[in-house]
PDB file of N, CA and C in Angstrom:
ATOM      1  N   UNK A   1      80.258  26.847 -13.627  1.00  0.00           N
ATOM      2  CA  UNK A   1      78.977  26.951 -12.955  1.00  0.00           C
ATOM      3  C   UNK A   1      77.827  26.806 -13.946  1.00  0.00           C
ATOM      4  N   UNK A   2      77.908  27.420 -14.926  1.00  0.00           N
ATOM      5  CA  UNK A   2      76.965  26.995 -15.941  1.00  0.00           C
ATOM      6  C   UNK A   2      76.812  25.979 -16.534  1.00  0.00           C
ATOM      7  N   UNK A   3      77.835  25.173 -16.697  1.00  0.00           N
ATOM      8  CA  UNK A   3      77.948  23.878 -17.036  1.00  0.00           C
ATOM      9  C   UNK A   3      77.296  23.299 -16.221  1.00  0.00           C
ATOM     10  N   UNK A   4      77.440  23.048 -15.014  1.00  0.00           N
ATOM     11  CA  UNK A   4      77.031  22.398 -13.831  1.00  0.00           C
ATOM     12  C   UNK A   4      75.336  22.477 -13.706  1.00  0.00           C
ATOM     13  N   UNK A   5      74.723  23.990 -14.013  1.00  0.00           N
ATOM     14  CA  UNK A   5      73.179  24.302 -14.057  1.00  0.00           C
ATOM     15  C   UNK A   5      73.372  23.307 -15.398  1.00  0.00           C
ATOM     16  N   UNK A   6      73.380  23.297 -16.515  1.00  0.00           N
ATOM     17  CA  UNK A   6      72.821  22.819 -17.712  1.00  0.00           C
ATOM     18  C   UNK A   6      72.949  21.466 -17.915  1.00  0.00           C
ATOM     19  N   UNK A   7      73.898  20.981 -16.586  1.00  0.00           N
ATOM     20  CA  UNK A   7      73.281  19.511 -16.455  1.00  0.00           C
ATOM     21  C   UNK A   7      72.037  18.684 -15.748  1.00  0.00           C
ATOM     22  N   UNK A   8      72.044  19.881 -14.455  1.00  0.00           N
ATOM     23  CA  UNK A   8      70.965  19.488 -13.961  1.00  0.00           C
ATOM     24  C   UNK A   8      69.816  20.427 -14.404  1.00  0.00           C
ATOM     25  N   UNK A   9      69.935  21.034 -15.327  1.00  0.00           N
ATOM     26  CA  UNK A   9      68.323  21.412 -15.997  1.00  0.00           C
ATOM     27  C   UNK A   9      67.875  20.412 -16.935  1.00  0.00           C
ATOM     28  N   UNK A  10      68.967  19.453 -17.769  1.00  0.00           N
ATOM     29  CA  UNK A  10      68.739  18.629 -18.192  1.00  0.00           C
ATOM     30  C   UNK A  10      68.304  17.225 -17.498  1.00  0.00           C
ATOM     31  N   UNK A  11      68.944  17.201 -16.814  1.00  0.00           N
ATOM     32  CA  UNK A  11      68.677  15.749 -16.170  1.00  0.00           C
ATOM     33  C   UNK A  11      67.286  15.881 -15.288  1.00  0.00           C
ATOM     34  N   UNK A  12      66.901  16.801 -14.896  1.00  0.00           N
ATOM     35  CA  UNK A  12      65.618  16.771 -13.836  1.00  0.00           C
ATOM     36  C   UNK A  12      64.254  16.343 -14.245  1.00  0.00           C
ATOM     37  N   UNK A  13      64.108  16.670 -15.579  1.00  0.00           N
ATOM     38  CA  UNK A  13      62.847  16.296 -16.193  1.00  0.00           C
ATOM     39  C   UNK A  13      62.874  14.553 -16.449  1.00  0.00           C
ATOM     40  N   UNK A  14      64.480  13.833 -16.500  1.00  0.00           N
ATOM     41  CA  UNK A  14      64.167  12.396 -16.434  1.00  0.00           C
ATOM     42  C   UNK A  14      63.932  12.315 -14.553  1.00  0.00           C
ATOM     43  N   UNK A  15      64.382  12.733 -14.331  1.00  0.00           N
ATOM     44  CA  UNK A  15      63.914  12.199 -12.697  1.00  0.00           C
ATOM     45  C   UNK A  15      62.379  12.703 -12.166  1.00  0.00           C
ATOM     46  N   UNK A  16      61.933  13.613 -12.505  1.00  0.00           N
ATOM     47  CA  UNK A  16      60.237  14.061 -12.356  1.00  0.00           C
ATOM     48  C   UNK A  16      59.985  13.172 -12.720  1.00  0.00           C
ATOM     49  N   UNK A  17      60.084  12.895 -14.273  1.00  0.00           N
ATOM     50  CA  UNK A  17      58.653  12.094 -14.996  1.00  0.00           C
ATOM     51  C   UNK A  17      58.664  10.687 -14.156  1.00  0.00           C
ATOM     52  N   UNK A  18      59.632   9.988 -13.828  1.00  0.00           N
ATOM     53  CA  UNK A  18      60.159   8.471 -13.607  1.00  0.00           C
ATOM     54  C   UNK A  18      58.964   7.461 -14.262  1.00  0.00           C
ATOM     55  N   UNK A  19      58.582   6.601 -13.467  1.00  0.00           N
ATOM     56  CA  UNK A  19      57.991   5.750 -14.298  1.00  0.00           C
ATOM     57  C   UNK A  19      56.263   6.011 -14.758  1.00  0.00           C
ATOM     58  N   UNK A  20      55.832   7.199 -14.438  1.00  0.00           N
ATOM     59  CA  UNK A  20      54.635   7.764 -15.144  1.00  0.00           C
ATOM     60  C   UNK A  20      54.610   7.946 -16.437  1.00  0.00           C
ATOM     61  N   UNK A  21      56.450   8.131 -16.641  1.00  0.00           N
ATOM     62  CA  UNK A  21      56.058   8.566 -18.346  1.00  0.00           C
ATOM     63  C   UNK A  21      55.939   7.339 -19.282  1.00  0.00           C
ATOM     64  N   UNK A  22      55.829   6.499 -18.399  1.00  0.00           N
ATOM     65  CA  UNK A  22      55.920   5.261 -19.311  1.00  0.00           C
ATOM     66  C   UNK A  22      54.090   5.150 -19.625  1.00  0.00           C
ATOM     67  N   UNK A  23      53.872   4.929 -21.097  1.00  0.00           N
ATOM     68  CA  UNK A  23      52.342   4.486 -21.324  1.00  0.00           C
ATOM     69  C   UNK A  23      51.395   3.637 -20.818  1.00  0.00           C
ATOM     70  N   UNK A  24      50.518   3.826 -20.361  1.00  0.00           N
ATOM     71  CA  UNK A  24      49.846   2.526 -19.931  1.00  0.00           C
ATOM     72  C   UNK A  24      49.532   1.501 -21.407  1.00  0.00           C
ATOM     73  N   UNK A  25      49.643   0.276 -21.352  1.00  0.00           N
ATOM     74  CA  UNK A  25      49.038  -0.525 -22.181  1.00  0.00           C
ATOM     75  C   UNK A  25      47.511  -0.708 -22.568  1.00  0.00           C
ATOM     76  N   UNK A  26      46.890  -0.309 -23.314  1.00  0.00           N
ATOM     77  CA  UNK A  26      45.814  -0.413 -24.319  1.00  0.00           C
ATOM     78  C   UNK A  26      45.107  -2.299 -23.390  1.00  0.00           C
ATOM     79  N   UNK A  27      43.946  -1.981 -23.194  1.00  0.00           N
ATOM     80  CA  UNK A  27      43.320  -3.210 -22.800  1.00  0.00           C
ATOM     81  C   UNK A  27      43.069  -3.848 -23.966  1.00  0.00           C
ATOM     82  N   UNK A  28      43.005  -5.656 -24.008  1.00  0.00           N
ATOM     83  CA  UNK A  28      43.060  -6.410 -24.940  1.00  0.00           C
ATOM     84  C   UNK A  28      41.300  -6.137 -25.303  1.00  0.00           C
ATOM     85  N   UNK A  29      40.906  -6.164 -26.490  1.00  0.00           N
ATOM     86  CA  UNK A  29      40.104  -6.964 -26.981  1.00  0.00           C
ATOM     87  C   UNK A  29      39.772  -7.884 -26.755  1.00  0.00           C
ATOM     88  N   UNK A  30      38.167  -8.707 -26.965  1.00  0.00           N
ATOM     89  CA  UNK A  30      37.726  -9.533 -26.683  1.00  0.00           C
ATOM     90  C   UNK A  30      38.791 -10.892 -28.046  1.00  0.00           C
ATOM     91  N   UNK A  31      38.240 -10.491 -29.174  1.00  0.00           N
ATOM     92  CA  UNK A  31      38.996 -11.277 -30.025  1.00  0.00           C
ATOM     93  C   UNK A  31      40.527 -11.606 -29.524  1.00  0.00           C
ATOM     94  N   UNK A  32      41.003 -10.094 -29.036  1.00  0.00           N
ATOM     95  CA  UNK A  32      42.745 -10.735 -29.183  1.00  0.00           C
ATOM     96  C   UNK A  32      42.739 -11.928 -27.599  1.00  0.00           C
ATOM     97  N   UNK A  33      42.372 -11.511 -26.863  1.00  0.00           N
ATOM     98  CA  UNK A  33      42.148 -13.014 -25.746  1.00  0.00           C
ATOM     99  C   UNK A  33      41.653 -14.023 -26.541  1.00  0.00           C
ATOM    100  N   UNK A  34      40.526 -13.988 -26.660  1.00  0.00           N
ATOM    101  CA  UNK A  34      40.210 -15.339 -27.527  1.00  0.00           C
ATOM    102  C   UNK A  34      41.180 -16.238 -28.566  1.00  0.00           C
ATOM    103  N   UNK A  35      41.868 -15.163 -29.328  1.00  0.00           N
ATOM    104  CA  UNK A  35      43.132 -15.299 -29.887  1.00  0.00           C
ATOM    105  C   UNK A  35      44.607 -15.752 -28.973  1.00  0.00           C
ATOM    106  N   UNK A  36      44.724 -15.281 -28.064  1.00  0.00           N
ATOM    107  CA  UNK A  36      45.710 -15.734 -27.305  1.00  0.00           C
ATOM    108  C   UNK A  36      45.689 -17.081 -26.286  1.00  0.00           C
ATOM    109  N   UNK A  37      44.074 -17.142 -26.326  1.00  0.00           N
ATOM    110  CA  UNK A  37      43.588 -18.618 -25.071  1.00  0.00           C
ATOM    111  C   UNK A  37      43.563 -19.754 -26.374  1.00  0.00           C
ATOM    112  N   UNK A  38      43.757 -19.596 -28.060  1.00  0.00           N
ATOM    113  CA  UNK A  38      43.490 -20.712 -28.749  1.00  0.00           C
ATOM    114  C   UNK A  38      45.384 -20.441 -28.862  1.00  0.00           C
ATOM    115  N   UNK A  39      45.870 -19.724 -29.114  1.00  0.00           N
ATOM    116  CA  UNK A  39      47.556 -20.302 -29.686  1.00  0.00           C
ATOM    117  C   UNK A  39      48.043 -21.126 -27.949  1.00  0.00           C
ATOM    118  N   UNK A  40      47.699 -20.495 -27.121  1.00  0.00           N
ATOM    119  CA  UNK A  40      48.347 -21.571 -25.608  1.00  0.00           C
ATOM    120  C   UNK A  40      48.071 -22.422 -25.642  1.00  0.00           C
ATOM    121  N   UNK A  41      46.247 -23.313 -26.279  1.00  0.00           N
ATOM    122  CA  UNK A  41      45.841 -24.158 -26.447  1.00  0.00           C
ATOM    123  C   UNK A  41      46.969 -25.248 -27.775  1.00  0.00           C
ATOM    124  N   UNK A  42      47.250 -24.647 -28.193  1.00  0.00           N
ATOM    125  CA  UNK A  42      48.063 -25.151 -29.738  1.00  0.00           C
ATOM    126  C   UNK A  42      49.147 -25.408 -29.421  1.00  0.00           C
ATOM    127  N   UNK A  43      49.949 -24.148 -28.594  1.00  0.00           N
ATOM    128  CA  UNK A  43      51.219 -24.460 -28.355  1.00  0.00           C
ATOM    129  C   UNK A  43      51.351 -25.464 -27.296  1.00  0.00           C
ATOM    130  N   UNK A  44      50.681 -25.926 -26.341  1.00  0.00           N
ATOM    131  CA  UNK A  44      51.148 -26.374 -25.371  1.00  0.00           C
ATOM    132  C   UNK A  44      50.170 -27.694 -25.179  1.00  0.00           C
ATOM    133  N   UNK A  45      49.369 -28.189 -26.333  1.00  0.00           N
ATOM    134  CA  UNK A  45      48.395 -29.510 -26.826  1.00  0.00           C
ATOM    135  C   UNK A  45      47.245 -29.581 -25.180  1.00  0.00           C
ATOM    136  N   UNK A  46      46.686 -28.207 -25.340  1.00  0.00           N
ATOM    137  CA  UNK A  46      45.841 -28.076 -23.920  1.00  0.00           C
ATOM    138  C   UNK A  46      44.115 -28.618 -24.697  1.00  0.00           C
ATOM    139  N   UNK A  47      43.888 -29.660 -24.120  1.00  0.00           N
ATOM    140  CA  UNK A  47      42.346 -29.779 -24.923  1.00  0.00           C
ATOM    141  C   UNK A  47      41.080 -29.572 -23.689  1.00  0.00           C
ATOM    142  N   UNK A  48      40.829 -28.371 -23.486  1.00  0.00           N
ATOM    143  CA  UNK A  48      40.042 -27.778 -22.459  1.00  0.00           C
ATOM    144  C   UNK A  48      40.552 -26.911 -22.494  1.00  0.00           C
ATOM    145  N   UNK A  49      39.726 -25.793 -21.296  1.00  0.00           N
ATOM    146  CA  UNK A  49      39.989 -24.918 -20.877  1.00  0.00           C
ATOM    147  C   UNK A  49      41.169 -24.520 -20.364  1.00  0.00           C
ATOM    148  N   UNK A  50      41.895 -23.486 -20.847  1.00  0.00           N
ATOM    149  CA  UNK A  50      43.460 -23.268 -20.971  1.00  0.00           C
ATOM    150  C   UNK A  50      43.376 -22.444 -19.196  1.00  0.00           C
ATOM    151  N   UNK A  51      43.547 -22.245 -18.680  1.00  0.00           N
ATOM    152  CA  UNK A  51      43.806 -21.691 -17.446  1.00  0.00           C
ATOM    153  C   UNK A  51      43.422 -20.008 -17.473  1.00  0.00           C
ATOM    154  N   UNK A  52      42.403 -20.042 -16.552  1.00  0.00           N
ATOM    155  CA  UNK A  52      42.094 -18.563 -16.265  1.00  0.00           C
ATOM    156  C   UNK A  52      43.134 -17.571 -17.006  1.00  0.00           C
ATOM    157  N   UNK A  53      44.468 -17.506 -16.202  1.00  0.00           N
ATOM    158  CA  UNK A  53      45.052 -15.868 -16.332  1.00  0.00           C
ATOM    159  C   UNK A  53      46.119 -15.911 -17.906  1.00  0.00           C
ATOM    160  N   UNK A  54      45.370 -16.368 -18.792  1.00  0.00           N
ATOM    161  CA  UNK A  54      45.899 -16.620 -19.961  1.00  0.00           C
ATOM    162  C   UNK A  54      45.110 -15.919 -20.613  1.00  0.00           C
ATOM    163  N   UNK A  55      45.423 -14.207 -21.143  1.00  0.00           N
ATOM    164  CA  UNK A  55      46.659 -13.846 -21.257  1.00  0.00           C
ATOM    165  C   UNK A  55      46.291 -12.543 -19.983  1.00  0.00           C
ATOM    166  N   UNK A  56      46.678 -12.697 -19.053  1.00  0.00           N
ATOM    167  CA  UNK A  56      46.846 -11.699 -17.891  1.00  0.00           C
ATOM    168  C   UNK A  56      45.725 -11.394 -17.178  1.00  0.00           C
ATOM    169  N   UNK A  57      45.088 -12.352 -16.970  1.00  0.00           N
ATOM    170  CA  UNK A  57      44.111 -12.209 -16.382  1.00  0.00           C
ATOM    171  C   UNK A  57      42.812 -11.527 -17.161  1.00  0.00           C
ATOM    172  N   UNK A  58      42.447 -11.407 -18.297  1.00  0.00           N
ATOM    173  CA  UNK A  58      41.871 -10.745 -19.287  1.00  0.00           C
ATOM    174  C   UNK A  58      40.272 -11.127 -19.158  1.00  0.00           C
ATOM    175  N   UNK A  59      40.831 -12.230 -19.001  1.00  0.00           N
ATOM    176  CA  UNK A  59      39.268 -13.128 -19.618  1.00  0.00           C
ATOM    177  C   UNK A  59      37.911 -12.558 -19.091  1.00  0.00           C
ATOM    178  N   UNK A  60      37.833 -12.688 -18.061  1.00  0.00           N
ATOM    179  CA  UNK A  60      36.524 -12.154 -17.190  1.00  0.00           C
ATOM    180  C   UNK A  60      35.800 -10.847 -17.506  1.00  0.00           C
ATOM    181  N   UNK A  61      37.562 -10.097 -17.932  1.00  0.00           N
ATOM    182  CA  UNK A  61      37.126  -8.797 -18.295  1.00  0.00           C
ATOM    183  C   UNK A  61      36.471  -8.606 -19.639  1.00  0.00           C
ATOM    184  N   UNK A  62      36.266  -9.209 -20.447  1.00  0.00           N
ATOM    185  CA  UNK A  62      35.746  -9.543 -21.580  1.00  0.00           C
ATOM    186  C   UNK A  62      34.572  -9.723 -22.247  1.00  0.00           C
ATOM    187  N   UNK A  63      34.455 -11.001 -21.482  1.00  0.00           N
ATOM    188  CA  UNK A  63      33.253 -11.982 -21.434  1.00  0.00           C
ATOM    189  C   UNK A  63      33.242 -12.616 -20.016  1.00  0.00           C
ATOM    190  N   UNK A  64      31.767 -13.639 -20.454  1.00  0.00           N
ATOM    191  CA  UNK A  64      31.186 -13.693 -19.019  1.00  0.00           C
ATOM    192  C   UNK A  64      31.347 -15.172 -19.739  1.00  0.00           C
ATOM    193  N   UNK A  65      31.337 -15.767 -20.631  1.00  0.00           N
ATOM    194  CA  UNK A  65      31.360 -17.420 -20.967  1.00  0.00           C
ATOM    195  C   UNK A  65      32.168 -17.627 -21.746  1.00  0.00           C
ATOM    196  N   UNK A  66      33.111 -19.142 -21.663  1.00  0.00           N
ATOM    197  CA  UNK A  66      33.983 -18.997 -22.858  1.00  0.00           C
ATOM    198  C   UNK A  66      33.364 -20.664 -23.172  1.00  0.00           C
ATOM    199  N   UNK A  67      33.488 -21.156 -24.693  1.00  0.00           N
ATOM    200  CA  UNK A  67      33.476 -22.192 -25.053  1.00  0.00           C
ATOM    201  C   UNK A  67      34.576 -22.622 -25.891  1.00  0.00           C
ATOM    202  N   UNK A  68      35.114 -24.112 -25.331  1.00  0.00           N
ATOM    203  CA  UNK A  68      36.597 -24.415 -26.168  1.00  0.00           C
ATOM    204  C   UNK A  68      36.413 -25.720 -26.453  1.00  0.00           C
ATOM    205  N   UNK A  69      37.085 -25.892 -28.195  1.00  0.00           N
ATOM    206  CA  UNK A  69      36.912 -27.191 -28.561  1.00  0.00           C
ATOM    207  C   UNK A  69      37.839 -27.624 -29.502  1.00  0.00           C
ATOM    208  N   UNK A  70      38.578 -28.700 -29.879  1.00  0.00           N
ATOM    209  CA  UNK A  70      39.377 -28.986 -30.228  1.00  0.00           C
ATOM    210  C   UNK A  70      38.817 -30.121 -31.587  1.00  0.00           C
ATOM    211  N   UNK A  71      40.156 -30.821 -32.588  1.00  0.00           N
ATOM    212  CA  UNK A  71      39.701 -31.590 -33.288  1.00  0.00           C
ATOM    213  C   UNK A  71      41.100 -32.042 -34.355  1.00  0.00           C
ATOM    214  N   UNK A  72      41.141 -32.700 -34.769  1.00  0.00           N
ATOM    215  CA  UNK A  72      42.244 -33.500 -35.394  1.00  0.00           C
ATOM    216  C   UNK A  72      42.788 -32.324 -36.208  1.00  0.00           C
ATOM    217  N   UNK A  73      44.111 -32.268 -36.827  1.00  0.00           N
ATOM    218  CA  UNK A  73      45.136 -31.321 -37.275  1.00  0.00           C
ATOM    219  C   UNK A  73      44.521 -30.750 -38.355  1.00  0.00           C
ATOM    220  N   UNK A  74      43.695 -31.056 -38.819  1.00  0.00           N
ATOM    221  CA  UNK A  74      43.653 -30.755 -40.633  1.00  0.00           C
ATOM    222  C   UNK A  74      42.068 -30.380 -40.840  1.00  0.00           C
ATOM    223  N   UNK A  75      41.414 -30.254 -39.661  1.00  0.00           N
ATOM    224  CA  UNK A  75      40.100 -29.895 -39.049  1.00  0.00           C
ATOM    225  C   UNK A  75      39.618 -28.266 -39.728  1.00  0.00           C
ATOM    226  N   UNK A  76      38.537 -28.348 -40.279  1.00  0.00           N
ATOM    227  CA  UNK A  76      38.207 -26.904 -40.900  1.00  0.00           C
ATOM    228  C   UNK A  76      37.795 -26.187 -39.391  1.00  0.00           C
ATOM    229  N   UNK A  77      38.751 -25.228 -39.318  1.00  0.00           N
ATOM    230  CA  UNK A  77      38.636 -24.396 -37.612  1.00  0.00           C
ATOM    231  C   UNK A  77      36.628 -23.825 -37.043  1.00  0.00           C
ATOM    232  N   UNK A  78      35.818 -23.547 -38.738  1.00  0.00           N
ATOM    233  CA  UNK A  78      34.497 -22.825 -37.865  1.00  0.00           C
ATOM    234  C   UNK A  78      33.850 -24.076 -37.936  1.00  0.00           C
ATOM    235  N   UNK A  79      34.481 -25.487 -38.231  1.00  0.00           N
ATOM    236  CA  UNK A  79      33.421 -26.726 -37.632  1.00  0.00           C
ATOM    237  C   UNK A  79      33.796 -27.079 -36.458  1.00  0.00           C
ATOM    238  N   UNK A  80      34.626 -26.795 -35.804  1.00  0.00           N
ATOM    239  CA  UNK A  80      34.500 -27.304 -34.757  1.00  0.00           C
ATOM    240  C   UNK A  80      33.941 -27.024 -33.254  1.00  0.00           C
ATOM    241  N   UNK A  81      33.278 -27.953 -32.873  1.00  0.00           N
ATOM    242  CA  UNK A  81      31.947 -27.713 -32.069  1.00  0.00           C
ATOM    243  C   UNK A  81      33.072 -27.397 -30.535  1.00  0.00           C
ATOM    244  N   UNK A  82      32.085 -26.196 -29.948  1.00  0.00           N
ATOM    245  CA  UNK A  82      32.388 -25.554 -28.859  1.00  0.00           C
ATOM    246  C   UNK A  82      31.223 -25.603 -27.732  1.00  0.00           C
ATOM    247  N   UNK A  83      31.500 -25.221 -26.175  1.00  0.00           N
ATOM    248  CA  UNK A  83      30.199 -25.126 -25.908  1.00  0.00           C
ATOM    249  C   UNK A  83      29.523 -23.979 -25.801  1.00  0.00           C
ATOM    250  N   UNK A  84      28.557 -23.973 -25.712  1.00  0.00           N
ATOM    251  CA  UNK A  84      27.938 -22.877 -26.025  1.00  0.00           C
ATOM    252  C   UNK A  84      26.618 -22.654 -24.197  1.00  0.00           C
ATOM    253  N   UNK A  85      26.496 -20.774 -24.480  1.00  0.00           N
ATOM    254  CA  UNK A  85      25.862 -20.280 -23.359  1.00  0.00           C
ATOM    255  C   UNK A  85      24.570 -21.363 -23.288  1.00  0.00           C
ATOM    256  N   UNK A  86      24.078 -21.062 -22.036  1.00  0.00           N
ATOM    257  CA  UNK A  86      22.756 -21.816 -21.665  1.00  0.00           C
ATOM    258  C   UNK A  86      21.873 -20.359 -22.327  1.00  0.00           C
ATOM    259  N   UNK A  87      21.935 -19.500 -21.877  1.00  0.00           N
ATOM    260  CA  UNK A  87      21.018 -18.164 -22.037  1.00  0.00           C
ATOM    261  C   UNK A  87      21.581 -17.171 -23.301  1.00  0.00           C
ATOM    262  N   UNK A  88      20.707 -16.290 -23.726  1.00  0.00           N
ATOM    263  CA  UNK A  88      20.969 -15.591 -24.867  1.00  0.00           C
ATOM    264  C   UNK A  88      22.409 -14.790 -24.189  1.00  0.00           C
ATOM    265  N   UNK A  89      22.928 -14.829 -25.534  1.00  0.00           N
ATOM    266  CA  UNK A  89      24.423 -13.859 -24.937  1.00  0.00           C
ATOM    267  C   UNK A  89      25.534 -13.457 -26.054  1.00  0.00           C
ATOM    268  N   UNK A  90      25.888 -12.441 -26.313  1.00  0.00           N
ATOM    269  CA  UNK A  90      26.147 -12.067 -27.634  1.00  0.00           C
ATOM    270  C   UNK A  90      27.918 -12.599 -28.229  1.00  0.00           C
ATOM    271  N   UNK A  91      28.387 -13.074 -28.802  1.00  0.00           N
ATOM    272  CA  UNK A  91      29.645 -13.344 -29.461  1.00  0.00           C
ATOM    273  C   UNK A  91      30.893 -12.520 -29.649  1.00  0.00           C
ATOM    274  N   UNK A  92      31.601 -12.310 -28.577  1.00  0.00           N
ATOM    275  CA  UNK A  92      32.439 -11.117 -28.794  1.00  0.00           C
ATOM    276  C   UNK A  92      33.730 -11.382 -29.350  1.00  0.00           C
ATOM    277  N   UNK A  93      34.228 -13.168 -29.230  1.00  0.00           N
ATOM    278  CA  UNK A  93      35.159 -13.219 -29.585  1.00  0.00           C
ATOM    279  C   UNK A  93      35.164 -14.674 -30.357  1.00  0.00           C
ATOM    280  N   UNK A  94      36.106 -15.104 -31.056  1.00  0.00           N
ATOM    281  CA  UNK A  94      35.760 -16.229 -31.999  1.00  0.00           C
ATOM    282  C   UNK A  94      37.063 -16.525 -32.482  1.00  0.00           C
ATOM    283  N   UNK A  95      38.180 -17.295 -31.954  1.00  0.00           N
ATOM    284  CA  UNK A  95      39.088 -17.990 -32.650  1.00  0.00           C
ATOM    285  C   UNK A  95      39.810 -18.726 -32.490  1.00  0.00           C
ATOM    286  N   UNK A  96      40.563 -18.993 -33.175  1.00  0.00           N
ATOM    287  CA  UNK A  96      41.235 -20.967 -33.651  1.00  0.00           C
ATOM    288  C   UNK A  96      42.689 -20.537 -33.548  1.00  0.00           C
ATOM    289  N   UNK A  97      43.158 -22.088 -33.662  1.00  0.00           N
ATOM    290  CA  UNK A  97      45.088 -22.027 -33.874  1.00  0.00           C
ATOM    291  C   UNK A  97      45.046 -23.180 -34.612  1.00  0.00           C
ATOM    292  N   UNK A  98      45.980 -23.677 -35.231  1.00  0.00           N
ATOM    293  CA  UNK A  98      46.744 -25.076 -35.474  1.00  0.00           C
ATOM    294  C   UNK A  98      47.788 -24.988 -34.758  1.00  0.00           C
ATOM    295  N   UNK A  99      48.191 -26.202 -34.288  1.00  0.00           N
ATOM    296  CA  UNK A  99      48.908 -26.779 -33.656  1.00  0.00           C
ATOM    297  C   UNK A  99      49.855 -28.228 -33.866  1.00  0.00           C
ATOM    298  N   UNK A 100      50.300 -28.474 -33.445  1.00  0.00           N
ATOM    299  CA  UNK A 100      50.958 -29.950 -34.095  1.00  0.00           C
ATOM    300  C   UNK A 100      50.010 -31.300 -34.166  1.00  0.00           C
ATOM    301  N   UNK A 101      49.024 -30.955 -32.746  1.00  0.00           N
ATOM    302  CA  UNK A 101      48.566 -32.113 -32.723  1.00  0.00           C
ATOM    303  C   UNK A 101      47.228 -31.558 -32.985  1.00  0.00           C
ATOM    304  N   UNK A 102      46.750 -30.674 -33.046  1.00  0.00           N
ATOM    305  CA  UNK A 102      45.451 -30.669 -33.116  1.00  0.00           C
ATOM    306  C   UNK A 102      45.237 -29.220 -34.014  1.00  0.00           C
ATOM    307  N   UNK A 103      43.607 -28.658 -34.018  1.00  0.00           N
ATOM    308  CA  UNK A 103      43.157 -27.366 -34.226  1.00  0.00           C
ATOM    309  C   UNK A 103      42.302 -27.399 -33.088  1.00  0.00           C
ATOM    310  N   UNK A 104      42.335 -25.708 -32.511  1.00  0.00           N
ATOM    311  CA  UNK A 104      42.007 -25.679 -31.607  1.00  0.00           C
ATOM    312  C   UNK A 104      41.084 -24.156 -31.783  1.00  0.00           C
ATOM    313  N   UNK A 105      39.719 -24.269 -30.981  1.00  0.00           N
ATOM    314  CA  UNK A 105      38.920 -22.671 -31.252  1.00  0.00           C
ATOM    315  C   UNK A 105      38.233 -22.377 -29.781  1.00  0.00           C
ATOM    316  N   UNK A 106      38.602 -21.432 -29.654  1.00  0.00           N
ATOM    317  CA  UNK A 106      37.967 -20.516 -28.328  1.00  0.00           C
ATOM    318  C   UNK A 106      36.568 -19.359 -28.822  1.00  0.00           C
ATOM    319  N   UNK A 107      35.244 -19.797 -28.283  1.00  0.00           N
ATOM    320  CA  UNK A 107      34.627 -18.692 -28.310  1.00  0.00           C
ATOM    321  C   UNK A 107      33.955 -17.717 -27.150  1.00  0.00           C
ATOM    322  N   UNK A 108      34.093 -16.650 -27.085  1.00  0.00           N
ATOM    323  CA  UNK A 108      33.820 -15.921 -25.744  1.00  0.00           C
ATOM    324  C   UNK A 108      32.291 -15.436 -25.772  1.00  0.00           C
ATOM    325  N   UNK A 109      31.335 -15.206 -24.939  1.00  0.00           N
ATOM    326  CA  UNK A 109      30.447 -14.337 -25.096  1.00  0.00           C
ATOM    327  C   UNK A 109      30.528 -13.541 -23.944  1.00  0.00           C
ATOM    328  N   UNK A 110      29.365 -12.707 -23.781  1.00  0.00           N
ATOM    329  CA  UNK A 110      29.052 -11.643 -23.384  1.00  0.00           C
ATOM    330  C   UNK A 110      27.511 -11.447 -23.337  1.00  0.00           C
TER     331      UNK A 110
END
């Protein structure tokens, strides 16, 4: 009989917690999106705008503008021209990949 209690005193606290005890994930950074919309761009030779929910739907949450621009393999990554806001708007995120065929840079504002 005691055996029997000291299994289920043990086991009950995995069945309470179930999947609450798992952590929520930490929201991305503006940089690490920006970072993740230039390696999809690299990996997958995207020259434009890589698709909204790359990386999970992030983007919007971020920034409010993104500018993306590409340029031959061997391209110094902060020359290459992006577009940029019509209206003042501050720089939250800023970065590049190489890729096989190209270099590629995403910048976000805000």
């Amino acid at each position: 009989m005691k055996s029997l209690l000291f299994i289920i005193m043990c086991l009950l606290p995995l069945t309470v917690m179930g999947d609450n005890a798992k952590p929520k994930p930490k929201p991305l950074t503006a940089q690490q999106v920006a970072q993740a919309r230039a390696d999809y761009m690299a990996k997958y030779n995207h020259r434009g705008h890589p698709p909204y929910n790359i990386p999970n739907n992030r983007l919007w949450r971020v920034s409010r503008f993104e500018g993306a621009g590409w340029s031959r393999a061997n391209a110094n990554p902060k020359t290459i021209g992006t577009c940029s806001p019509r209206y003042r708007m501050t720089l939250v995120g800023d970065a590049w990949a190489k890729g096989k065929y190209g270099t590629y840079r995403i910048r976000l504002w805000k």
